[in-house]
ModelCIF file with pLDDT and N, C-alpha, C, O atoms, coordinates in Angstrom:
data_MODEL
#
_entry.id   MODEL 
#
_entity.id                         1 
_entity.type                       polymer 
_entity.pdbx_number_of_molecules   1 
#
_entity_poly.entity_id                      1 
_entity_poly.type                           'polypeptide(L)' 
_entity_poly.nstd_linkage                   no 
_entity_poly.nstd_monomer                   no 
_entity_poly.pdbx_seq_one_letter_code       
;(UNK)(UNK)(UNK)(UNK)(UNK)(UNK)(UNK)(UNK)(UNK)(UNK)(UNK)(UNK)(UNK)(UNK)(UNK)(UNK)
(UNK)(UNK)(UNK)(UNK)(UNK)(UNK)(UNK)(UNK)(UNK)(UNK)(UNK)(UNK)(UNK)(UNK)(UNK)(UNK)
(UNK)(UNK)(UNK)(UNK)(UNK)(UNK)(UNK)(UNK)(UNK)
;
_entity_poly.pdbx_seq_one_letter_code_can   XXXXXXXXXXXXXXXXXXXXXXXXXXXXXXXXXXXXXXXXX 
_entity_poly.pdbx_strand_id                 A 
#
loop_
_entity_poly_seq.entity_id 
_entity_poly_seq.num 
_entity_poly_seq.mon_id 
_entity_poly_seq.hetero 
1 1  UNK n 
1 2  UNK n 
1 3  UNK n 
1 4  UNK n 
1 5  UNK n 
1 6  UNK n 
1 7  UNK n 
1 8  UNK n 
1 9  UNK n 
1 10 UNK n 
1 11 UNK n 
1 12 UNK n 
1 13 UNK n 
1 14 UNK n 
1 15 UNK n 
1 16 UNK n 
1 17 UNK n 
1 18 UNK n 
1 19 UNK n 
1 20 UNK n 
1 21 UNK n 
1 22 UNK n 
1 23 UNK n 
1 24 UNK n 
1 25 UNK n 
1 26 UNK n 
1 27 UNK n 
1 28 UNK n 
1 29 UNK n 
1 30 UNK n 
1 31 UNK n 
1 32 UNK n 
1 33 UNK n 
1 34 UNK n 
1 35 UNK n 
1 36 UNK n 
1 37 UNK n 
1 38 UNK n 
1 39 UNK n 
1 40 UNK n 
1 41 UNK n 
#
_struct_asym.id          A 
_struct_asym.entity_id   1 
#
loop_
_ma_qa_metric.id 
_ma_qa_metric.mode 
_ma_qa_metric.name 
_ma_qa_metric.software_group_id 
_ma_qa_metric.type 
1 global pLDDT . pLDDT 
2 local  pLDDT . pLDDT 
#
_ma_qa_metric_global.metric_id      1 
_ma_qa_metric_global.metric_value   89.95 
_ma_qa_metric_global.model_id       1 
_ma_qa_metric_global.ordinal_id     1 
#
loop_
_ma_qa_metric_local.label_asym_id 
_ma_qa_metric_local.label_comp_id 
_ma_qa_metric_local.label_seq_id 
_ma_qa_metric_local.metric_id 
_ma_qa_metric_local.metric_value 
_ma_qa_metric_local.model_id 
_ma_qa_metric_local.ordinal_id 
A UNK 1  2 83.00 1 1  
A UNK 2  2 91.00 1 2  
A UNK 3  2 93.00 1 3  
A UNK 4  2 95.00 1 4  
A UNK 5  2 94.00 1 5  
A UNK 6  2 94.00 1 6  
A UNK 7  2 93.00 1 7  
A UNK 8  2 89.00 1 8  
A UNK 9  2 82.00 1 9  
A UNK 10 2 74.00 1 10 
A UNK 11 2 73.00 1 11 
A UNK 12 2 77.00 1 12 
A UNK 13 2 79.00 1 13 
A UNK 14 2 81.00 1 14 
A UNK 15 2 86.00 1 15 
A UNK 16 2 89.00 1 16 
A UNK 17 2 93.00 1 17 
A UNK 18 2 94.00 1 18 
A UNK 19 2 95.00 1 19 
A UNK 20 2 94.00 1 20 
A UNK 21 2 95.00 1 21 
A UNK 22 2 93.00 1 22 
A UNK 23 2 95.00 1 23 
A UNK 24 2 93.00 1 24 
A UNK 25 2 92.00 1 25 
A UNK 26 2 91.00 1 26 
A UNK 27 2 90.00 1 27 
A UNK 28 2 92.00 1 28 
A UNK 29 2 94.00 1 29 
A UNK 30 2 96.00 1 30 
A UNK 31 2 96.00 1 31 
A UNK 32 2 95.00 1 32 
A UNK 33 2 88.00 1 33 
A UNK 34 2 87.00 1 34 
A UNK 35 2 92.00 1 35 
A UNK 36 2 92.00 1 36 
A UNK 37 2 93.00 1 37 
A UNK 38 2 93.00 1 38 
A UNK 39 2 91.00 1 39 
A UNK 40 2 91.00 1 40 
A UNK 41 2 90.00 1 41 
#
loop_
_atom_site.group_PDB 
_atom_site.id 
_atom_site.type_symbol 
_atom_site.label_atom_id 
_atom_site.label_alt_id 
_atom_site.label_comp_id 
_atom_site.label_asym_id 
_atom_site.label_entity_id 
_atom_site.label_seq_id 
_atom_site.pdbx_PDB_ins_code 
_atom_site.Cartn_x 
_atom_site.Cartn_y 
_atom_site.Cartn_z 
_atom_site.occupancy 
_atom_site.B_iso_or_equiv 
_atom_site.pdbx_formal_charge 
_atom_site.auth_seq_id 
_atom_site.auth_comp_id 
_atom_site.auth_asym_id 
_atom_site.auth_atom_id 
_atom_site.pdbx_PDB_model_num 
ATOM 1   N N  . UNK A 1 1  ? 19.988 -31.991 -0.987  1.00 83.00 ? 1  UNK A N  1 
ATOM 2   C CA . UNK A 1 1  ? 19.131 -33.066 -0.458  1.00 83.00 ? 1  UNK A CA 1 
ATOM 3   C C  . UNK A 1 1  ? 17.636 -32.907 -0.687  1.00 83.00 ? 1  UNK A C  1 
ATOM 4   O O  . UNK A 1 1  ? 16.921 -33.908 -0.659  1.00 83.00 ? 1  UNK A O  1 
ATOM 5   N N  . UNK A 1 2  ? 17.146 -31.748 -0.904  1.00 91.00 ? 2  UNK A N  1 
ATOM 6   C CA . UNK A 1 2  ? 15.405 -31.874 -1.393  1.00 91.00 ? 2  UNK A CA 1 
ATOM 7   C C  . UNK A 1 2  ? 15.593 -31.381 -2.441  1.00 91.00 ? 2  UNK A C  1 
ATOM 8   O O  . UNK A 1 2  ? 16.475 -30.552 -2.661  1.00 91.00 ? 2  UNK A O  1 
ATOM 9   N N  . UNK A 1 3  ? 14.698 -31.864 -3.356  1.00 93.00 ? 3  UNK A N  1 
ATOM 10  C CA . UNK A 1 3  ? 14.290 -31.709 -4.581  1.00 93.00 ? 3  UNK A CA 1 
ATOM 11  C C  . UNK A 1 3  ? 12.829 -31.978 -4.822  1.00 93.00 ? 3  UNK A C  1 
ATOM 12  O O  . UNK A 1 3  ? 12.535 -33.124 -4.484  1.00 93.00 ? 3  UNK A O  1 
ATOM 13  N N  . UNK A 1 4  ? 11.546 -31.086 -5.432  1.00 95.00 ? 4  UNK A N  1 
ATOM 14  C CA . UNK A 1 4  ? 10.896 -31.006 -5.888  1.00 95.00 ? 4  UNK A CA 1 
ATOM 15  C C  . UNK A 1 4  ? 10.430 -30.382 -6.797  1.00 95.00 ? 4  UNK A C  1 
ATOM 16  O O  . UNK A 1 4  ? 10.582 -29.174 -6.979  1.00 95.00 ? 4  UNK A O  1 
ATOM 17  N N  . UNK A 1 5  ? 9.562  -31.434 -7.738  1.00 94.00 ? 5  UNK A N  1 
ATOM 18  C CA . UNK A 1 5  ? 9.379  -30.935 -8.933  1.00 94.00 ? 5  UNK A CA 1 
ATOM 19  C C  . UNK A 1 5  ? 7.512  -31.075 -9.091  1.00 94.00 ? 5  UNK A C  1 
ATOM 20  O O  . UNK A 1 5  ? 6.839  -31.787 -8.346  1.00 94.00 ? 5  UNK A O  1 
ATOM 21  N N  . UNK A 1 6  ? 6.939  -30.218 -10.231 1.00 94.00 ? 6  UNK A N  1 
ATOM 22  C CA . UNK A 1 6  ? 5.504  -30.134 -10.173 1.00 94.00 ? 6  UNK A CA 1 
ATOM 23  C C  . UNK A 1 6  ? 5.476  -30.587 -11.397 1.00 94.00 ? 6  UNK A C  1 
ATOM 24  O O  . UNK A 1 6  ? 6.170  -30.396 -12.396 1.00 94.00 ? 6  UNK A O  1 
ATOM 25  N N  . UNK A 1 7  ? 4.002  -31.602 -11.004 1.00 93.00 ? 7  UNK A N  1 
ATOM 26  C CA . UNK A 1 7  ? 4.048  -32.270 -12.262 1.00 93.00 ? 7  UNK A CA 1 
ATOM 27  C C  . UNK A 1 7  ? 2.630  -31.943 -12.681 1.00 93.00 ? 7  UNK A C  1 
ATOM 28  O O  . UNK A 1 7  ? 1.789  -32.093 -11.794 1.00 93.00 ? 7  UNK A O  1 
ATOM 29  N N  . UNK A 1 8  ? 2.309  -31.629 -13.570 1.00 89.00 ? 8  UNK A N  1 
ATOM 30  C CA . UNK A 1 8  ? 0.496  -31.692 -14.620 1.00 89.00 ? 8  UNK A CA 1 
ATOM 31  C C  . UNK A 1 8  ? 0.451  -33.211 -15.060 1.00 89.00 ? 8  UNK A C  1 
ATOM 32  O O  . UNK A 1 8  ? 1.466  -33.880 -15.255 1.00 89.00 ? 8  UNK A O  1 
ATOM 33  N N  . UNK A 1 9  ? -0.617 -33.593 -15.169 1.00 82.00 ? 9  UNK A N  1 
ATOM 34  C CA . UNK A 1 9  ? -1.942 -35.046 -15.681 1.00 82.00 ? 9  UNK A CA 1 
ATOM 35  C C  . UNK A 1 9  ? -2.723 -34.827 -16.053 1.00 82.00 ? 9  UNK A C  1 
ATOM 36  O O  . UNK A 1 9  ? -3.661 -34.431 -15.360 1.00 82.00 ? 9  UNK A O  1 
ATOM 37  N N  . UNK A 1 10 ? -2.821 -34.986 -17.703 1.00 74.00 ? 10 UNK A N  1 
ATOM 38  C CA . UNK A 1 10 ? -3.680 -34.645 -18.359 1.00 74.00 ? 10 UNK A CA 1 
ATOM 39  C C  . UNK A 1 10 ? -4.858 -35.559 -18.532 1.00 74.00 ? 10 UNK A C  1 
ATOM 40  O O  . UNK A 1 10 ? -4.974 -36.561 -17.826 1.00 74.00 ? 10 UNK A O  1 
ATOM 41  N N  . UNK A 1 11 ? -5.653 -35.270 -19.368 1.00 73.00 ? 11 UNK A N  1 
ATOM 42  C CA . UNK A 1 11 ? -7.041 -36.476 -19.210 1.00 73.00 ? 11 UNK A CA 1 
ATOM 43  C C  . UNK A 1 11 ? -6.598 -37.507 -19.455 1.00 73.00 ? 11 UNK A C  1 
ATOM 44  O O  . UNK A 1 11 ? -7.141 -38.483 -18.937 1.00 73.00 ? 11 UNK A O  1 
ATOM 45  N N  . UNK A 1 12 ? -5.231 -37.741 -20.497 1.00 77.00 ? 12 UNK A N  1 
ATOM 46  C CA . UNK A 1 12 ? -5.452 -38.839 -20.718 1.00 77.00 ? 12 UNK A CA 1 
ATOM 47  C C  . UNK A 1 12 ? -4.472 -40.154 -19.963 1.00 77.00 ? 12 UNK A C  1 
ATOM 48  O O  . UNK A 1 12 ? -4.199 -41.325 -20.230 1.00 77.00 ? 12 UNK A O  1 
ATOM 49  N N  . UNK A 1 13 ? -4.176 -39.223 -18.946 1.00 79.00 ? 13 UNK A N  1 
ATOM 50  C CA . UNK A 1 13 ? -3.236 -39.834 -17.588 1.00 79.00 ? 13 UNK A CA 1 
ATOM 51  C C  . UNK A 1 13 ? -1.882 -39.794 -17.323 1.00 79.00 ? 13 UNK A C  1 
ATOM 52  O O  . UNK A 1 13 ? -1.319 -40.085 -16.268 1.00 79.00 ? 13 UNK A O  1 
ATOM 53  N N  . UNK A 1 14 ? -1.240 -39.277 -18.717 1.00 81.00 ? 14 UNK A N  1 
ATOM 54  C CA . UNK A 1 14 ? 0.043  -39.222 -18.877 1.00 81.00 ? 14 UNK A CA 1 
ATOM 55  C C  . UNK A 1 14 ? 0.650  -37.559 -17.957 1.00 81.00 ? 14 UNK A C  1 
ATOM 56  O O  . UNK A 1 14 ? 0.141  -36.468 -17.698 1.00 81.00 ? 14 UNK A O  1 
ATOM 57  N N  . UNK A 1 15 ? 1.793  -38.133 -17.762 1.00 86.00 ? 15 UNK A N  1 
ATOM 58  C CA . UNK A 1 15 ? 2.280  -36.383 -16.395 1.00 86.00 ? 15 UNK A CA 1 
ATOM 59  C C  . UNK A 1 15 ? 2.925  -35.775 -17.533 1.00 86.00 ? 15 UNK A C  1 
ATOM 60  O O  . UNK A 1 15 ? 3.142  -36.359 -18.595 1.00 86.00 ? 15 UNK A O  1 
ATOM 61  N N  . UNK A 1 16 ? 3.270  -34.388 -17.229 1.00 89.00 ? 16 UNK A N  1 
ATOM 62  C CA . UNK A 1 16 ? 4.338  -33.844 -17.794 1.00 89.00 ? 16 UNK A CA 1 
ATOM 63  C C  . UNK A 1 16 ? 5.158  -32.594 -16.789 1.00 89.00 ? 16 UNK A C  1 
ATOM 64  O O  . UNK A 1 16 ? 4.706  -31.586 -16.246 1.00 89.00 ? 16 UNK A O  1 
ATOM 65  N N  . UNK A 1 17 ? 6.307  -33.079 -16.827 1.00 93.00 ? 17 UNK A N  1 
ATOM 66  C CA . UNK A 1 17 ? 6.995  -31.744 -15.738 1.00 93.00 ? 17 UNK A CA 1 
ATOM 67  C C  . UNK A 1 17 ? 6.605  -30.755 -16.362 1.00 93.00 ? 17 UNK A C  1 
ATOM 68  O O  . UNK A 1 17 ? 6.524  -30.645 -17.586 1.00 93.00 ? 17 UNK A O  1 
ATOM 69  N N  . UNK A 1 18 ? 6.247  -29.701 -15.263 1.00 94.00 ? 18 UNK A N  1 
ATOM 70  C CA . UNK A 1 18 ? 6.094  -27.937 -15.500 1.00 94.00 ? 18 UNK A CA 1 
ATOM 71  C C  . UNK A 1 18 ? 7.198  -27.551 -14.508 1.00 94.00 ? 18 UNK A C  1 
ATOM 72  O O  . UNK A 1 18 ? 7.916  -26.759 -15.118 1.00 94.00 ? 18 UNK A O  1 
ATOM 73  N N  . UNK A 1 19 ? 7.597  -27.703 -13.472 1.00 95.00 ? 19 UNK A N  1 
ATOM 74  C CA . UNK A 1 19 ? 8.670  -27.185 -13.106 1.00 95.00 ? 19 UNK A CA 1 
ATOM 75  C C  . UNK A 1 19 ? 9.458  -28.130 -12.113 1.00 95.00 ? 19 UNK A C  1 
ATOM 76  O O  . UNK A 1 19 ? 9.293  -29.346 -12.024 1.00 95.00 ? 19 UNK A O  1 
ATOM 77  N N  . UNK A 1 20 ? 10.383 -27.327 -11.350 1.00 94.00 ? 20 UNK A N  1 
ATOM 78  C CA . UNK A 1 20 ? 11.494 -27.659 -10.546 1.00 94.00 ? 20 UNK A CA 1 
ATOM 79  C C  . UNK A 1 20 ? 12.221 -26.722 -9.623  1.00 94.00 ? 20 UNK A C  1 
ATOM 80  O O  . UNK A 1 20 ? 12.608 -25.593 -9.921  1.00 94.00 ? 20 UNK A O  1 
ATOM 81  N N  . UNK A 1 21 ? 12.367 -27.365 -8.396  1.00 95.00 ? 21 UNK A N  1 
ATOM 82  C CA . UNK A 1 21 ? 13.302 -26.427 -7.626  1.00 95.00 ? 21 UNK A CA 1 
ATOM 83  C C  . UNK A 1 21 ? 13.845 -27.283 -6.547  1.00 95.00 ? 21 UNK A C  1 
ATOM 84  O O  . UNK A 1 21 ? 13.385 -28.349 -6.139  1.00 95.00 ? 21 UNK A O  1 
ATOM 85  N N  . UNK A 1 22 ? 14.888 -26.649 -6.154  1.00 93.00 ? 22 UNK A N  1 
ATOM 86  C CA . UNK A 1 22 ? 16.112 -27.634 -4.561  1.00 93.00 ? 22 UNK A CA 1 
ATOM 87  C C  . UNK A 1 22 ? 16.262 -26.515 -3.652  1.00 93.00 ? 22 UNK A C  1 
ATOM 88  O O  . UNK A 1 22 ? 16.075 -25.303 -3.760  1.00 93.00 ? 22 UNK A O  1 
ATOM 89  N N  . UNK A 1 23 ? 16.689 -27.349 -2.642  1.00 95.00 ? 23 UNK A N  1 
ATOM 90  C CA . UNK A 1 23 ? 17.418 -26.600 -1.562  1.00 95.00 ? 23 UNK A CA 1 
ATOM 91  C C  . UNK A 1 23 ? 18.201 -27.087 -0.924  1.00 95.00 ? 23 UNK A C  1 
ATOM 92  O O  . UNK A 1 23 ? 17.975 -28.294 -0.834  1.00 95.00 ? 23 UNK A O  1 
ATOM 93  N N  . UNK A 1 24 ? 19.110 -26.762 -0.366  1.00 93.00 ? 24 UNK A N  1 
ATOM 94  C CA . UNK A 1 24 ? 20.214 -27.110 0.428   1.00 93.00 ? 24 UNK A CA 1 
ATOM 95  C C  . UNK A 1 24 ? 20.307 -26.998 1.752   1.00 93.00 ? 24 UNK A C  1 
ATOM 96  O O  . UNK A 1 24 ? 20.438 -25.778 1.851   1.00 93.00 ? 24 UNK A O  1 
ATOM 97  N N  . UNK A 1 25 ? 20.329 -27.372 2.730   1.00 92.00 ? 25 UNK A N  1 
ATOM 98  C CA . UNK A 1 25 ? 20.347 -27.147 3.582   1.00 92.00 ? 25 UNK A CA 1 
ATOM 99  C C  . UNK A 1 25 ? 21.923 -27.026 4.822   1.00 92.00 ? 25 UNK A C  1 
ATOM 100 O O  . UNK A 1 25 ? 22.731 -27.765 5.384   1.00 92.00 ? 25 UNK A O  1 
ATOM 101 N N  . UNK A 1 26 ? 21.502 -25.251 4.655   1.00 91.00 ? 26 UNK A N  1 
ATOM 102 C CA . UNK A 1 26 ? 22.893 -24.596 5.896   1.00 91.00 ? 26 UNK A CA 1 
ATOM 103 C C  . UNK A 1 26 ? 22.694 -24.541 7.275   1.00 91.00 ? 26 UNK A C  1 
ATOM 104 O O  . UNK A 1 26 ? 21.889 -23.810 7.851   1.00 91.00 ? 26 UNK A O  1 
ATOM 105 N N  . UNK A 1 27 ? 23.187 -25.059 7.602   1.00 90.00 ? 27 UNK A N  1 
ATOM 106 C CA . UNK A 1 27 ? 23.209 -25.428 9.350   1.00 90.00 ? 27 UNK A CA 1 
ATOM 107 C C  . UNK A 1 27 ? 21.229 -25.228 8.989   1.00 90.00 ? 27 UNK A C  1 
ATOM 108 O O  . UNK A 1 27 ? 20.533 -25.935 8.259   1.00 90.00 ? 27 UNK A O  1 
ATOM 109 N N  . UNK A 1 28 ? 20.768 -23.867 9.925   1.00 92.00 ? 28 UNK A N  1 
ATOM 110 C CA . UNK A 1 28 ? 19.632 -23.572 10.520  1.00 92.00 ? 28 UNK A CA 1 
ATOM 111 C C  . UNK A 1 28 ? 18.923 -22.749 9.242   1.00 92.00 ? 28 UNK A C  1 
ATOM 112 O O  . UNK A 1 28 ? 18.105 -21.840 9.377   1.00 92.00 ? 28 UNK A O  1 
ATOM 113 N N  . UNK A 1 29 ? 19.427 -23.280 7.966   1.00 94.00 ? 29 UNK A N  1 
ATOM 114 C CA . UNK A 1 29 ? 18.688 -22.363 7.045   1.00 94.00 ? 29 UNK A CA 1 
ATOM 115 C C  . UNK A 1 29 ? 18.496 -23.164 5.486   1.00 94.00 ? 29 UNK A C  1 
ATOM 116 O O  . UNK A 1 29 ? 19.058 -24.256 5.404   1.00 94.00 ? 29 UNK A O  1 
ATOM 117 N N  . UNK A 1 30 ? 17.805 -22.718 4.371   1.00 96.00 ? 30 UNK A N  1 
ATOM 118 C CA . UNK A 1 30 ? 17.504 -23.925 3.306   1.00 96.00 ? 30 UNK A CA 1 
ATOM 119 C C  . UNK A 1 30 ? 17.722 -22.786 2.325   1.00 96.00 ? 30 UNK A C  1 
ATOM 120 O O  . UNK A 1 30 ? 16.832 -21.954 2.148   1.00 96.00 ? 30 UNK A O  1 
ATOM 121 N N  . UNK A 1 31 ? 18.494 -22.745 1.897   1.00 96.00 ? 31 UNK A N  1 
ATOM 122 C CA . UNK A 1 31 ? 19.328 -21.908 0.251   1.00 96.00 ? 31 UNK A CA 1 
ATOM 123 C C  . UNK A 1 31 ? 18.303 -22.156 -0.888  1.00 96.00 ? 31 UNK A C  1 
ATOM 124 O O  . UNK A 1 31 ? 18.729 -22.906 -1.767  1.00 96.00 ? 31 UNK A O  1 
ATOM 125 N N  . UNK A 1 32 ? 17.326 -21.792 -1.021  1.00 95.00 ? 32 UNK A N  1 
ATOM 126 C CA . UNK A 1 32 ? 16.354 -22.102 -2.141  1.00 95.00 ? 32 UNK A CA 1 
ATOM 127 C C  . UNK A 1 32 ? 17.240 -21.670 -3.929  1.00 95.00 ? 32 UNK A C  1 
ATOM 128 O O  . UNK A 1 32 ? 18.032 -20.769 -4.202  1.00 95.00 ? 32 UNK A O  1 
ATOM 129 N N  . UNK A 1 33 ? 16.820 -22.442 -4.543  1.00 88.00 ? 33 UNK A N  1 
ATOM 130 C CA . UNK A 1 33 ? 17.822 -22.758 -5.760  1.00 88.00 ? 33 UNK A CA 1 
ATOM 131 C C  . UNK A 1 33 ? 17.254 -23.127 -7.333  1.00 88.00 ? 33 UNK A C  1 
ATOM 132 O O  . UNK A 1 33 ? 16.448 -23.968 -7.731  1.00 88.00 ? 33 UNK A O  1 
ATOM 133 N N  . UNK A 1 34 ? 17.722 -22.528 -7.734  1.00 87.00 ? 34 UNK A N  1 
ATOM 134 C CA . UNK A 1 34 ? 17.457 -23.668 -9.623  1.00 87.00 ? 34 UNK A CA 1 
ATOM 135 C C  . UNK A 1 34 ? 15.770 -23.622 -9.527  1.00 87.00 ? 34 UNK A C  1 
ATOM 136 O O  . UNK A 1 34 ? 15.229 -24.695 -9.794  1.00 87.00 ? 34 UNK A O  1 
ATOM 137 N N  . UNK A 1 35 ? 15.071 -22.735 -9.251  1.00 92.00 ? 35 UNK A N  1 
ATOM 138 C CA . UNK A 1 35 ? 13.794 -22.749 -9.899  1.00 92.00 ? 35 UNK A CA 1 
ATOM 139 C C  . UNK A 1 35 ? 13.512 -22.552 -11.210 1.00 92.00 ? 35 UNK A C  1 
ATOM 140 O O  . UNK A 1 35 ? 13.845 -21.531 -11.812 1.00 92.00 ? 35 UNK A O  1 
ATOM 141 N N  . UNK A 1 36 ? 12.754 -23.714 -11.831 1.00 92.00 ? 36 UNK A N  1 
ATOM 142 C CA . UNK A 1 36 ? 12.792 -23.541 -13.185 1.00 92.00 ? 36 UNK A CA 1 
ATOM 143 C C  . UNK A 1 36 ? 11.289 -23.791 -13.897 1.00 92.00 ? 36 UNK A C  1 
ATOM 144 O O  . UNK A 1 36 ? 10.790 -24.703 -13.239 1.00 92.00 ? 36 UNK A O  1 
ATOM 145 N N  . UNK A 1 37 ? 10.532 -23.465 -14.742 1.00 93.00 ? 37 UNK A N  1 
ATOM 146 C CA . UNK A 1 37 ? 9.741  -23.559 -15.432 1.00 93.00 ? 37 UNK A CA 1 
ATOM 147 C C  . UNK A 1 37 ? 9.570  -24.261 -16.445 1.00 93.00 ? 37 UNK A C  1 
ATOM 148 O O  . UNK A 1 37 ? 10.695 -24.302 -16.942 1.00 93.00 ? 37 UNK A O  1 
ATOM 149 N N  . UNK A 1 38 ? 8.814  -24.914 -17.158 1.00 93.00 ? 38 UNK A N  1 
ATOM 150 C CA . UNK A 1 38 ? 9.098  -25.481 -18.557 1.00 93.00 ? 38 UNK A CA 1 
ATOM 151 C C  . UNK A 1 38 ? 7.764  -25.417 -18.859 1.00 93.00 ? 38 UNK A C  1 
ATOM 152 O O  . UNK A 1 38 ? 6.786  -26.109 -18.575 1.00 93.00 ? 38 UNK A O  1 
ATOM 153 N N  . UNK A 1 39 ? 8.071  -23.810 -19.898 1.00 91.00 ? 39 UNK A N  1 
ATOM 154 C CA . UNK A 1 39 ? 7.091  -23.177 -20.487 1.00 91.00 ? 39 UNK A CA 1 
ATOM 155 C C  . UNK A 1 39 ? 6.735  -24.110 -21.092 1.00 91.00 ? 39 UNK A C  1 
ATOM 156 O O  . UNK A 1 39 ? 5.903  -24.747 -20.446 1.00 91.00 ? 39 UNK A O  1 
ATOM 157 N N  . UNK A 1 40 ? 7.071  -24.758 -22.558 1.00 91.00 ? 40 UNK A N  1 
ATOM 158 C CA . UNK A 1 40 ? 6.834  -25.515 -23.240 1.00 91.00 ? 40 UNK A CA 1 
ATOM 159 C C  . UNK A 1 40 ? 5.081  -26.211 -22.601 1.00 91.00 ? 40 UNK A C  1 
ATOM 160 O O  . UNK A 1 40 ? 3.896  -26.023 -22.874 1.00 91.00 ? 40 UNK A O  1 
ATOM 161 N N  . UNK A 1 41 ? 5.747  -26.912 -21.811 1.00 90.00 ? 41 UNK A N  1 
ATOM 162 C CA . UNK A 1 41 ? 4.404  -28.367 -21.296 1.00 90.00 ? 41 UNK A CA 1 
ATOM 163 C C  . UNK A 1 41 ? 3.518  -27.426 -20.806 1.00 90.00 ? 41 UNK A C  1 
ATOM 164 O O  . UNK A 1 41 ? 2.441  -27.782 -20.329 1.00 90.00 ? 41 UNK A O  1 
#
């Protein structure tokens, strides 16, 4: 159920994903997950 991702904006306004990550949420706790990078951008 959450998902966030980080995004860069460059000068010339356009975004590009740099990363990503979720979590899940267990009863009283949030399973952090799938963090990812994208060296590339």
């Amino acid at each position: 159920p959450f998902h966030f991702v980080a995004f860069a904006k460059s000068k010339d306004g356009s975004l590009s994903t740099l990363g990503y990550v979720h979590y899940y949420i267990d009863g009283e706790d949030a399973l952090c997950g799938g963090l990812v990078i994208d060296n590339r951008n």
